[in-house]
N, C-alpha and C. Protein backbone atom coordinates (compact mmCIF):
# COMPACT_ATOMS: atom_id res chain seq x y z
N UNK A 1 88.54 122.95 82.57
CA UNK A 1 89.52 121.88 82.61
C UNK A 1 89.72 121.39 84.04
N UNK A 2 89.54 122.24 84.84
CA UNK A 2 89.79 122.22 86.47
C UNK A 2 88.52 121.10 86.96
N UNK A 3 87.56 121.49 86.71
CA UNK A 3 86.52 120.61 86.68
C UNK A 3 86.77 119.62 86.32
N UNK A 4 86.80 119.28 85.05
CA UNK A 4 86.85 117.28 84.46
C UNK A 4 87.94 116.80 85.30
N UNK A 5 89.25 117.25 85.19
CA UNK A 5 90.54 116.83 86.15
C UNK A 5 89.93 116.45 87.69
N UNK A 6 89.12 117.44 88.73
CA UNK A 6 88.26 116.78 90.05
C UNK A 6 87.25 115.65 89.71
N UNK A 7 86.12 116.12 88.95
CA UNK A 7 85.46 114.89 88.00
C UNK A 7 86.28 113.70 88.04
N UNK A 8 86.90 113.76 87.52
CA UNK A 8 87.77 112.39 87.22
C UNK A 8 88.36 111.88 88.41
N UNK A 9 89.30 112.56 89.34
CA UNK A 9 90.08 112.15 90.68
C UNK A 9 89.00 111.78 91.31
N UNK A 10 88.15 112.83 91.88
CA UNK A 10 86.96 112.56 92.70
C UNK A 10 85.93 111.35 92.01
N UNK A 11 85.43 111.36 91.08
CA UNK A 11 84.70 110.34 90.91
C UNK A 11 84.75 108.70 90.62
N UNK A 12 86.13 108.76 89.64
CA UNK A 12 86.55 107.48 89.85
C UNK A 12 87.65 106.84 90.61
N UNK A 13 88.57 107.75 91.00
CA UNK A 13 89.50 107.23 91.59
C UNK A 13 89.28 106.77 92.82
N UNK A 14 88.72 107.76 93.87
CA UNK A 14 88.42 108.01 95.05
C UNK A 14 87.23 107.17 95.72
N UNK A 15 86.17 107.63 94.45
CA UNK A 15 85.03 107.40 94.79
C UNK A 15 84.43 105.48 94.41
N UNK A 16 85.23 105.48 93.15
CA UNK A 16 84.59 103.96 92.15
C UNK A 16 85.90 103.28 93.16
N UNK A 17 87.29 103.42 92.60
CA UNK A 17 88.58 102.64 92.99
C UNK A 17 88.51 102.19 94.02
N UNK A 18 88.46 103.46 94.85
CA UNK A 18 89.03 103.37 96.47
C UNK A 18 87.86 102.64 97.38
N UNK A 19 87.33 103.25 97.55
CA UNK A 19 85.78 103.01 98.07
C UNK A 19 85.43 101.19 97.88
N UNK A 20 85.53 100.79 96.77
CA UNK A 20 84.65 99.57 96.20
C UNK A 20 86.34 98.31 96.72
N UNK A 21 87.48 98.78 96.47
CA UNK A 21 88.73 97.73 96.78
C UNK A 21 88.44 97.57 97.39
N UNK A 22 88.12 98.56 98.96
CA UNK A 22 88.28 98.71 100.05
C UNK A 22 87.35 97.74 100.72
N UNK A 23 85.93 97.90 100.21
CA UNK A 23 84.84 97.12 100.27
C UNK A 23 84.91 95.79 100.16
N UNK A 24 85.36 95.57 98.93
CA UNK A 24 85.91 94.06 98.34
C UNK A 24 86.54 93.08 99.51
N UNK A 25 88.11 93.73 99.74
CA UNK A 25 88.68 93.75 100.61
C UNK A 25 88.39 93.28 102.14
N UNK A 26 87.73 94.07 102.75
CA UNK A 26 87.05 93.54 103.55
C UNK A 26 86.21 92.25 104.06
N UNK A 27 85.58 92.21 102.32
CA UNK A 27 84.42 91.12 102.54
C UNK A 27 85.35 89.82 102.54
N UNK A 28 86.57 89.58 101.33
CA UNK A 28 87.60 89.17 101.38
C UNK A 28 87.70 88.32 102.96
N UNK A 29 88.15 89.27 103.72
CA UNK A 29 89.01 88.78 104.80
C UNK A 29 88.22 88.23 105.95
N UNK A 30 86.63 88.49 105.87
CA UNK A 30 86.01 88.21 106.70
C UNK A 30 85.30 89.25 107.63
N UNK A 31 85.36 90.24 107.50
CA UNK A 31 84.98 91.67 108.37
C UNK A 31 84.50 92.60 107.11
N UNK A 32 82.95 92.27 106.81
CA UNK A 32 82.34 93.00 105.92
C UNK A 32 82.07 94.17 106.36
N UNK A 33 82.35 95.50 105.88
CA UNK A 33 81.97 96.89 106.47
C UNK A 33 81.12 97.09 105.21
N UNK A 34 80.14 98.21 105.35
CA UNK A 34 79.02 98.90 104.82
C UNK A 34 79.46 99.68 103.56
N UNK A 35 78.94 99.94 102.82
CA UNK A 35 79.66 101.31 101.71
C UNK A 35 79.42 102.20 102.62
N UNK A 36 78.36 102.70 103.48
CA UNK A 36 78.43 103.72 103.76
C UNK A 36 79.58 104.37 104.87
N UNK A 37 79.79 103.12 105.44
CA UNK A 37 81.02 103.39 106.78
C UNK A 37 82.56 103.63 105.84
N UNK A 38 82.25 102.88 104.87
CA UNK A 38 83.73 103.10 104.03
C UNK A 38 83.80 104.60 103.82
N UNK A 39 82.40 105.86 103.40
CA UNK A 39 82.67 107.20 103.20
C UNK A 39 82.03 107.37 104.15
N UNK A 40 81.37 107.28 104.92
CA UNK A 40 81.90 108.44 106.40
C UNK A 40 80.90 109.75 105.76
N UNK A 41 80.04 109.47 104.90
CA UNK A 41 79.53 110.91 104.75
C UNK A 41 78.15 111.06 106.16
N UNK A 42 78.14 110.36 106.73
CA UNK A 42 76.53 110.51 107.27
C UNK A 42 77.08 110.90 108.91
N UNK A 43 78.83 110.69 109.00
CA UNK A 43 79.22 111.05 110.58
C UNK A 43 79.12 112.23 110.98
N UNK A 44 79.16 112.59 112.33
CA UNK A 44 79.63 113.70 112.95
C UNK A 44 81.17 113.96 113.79
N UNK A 45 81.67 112.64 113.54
CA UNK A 45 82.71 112.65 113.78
C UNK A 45 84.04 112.82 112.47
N UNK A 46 84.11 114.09 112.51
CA UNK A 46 85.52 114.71 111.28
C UNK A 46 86.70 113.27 111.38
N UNK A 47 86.99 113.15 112.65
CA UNK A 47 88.37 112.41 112.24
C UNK A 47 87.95 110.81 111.49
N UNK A 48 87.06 110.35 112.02
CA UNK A 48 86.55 109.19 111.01
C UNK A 48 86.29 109.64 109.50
N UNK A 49 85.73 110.75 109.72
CA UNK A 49 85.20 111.00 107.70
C UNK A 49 86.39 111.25 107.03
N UNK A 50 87.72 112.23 107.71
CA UNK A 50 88.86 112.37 107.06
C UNK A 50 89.62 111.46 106.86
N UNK A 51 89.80 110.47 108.17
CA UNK A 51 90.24 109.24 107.92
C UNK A 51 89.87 108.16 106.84
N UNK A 52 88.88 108.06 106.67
CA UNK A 52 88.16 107.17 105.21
C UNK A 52 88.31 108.01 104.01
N UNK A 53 87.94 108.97 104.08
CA UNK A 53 88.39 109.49 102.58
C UNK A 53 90.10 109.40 102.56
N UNK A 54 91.33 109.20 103.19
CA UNK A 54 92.34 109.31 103.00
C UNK A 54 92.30 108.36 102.70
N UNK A 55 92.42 107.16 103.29
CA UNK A 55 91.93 105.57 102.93
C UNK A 55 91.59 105.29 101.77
N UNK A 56 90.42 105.56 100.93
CA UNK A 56 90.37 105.68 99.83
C UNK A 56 90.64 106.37 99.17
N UNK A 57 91.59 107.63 99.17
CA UNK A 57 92.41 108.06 98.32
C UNK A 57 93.67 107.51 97.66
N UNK A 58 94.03 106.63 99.00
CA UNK A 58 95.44 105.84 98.86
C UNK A 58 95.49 104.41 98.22
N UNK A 59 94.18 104.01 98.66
CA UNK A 59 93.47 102.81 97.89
C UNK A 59 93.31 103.10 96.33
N UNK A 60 92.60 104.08 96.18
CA UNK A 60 92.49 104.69 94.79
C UNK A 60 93.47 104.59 93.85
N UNK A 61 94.32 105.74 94.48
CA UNK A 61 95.40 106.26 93.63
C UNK A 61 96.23 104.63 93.52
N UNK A 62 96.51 103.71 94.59
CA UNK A 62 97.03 102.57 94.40
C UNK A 62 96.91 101.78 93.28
N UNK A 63 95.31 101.37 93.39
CA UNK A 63 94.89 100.35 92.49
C UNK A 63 94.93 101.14 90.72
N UNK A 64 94.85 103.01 90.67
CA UNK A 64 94.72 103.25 89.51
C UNK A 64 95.89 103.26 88.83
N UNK A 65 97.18 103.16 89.79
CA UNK A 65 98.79 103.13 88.98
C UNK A 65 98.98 101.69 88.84
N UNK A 66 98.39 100.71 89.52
CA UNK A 66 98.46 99.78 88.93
C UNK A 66 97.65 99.08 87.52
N UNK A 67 96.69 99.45 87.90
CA UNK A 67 95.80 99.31 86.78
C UNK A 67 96.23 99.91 85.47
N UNK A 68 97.20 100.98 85.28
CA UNK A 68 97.59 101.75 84.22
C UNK A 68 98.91 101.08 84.30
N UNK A 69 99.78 100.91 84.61
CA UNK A 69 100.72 99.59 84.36
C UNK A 69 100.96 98.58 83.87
N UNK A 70 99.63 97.77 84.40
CA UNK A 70 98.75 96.50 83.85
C UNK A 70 98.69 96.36 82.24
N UNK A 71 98.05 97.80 81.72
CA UNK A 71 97.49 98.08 80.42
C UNK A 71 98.50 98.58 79.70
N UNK A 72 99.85 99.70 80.31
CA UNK A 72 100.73 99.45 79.34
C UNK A 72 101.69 98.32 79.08
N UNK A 73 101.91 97.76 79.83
CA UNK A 73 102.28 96.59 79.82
C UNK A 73 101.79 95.34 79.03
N UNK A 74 100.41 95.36 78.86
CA UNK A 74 99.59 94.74 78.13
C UNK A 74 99.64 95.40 76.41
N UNK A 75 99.57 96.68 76.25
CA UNK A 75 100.03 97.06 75.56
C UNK A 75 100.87 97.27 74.40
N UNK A 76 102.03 97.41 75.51
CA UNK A 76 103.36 97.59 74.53
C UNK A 76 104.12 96.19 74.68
N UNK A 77 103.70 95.23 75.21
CA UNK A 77 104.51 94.28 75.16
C UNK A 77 104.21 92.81 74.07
């Protein structure tokens, strides 16, 4: 159970949500960054890689309480 529950946080929230807004976002405003600079997996610098994964955690978790809002709302109304 511990598994699917990370599965799930880690793969879509973090990884699909956060990651891809963030991306979006960017291109949005005029200052396109890379997928790969968005995760930070290829640095040697820790405080950049921790820094982006927080980033898209917060991005994540953002867009997924809204998105589940959206739908009950859509829902029950």
């Amino acid at each position: 159970m511990d598994l699917i529950v990370e599965l799930f946080f880690r793969g879509l929230i973090v990884d699909f949500l956060g990651k891809n807004s963030r991306f979006l976002f960017y291109k949005i405003i005029g200052k396109p960054k890379s997928k790969e600079y968005l995760t930070a997996d290829k640095t040697t610098d820790n405080y950049q890689m921790i820094s982006q994964h927080i980033s898209n955690v917060i991005v994540g978790l953002i867009i997924f309480v809204g998105l589940s809002f959206l739908g009950a709302y859509l829902v029950y109304s």
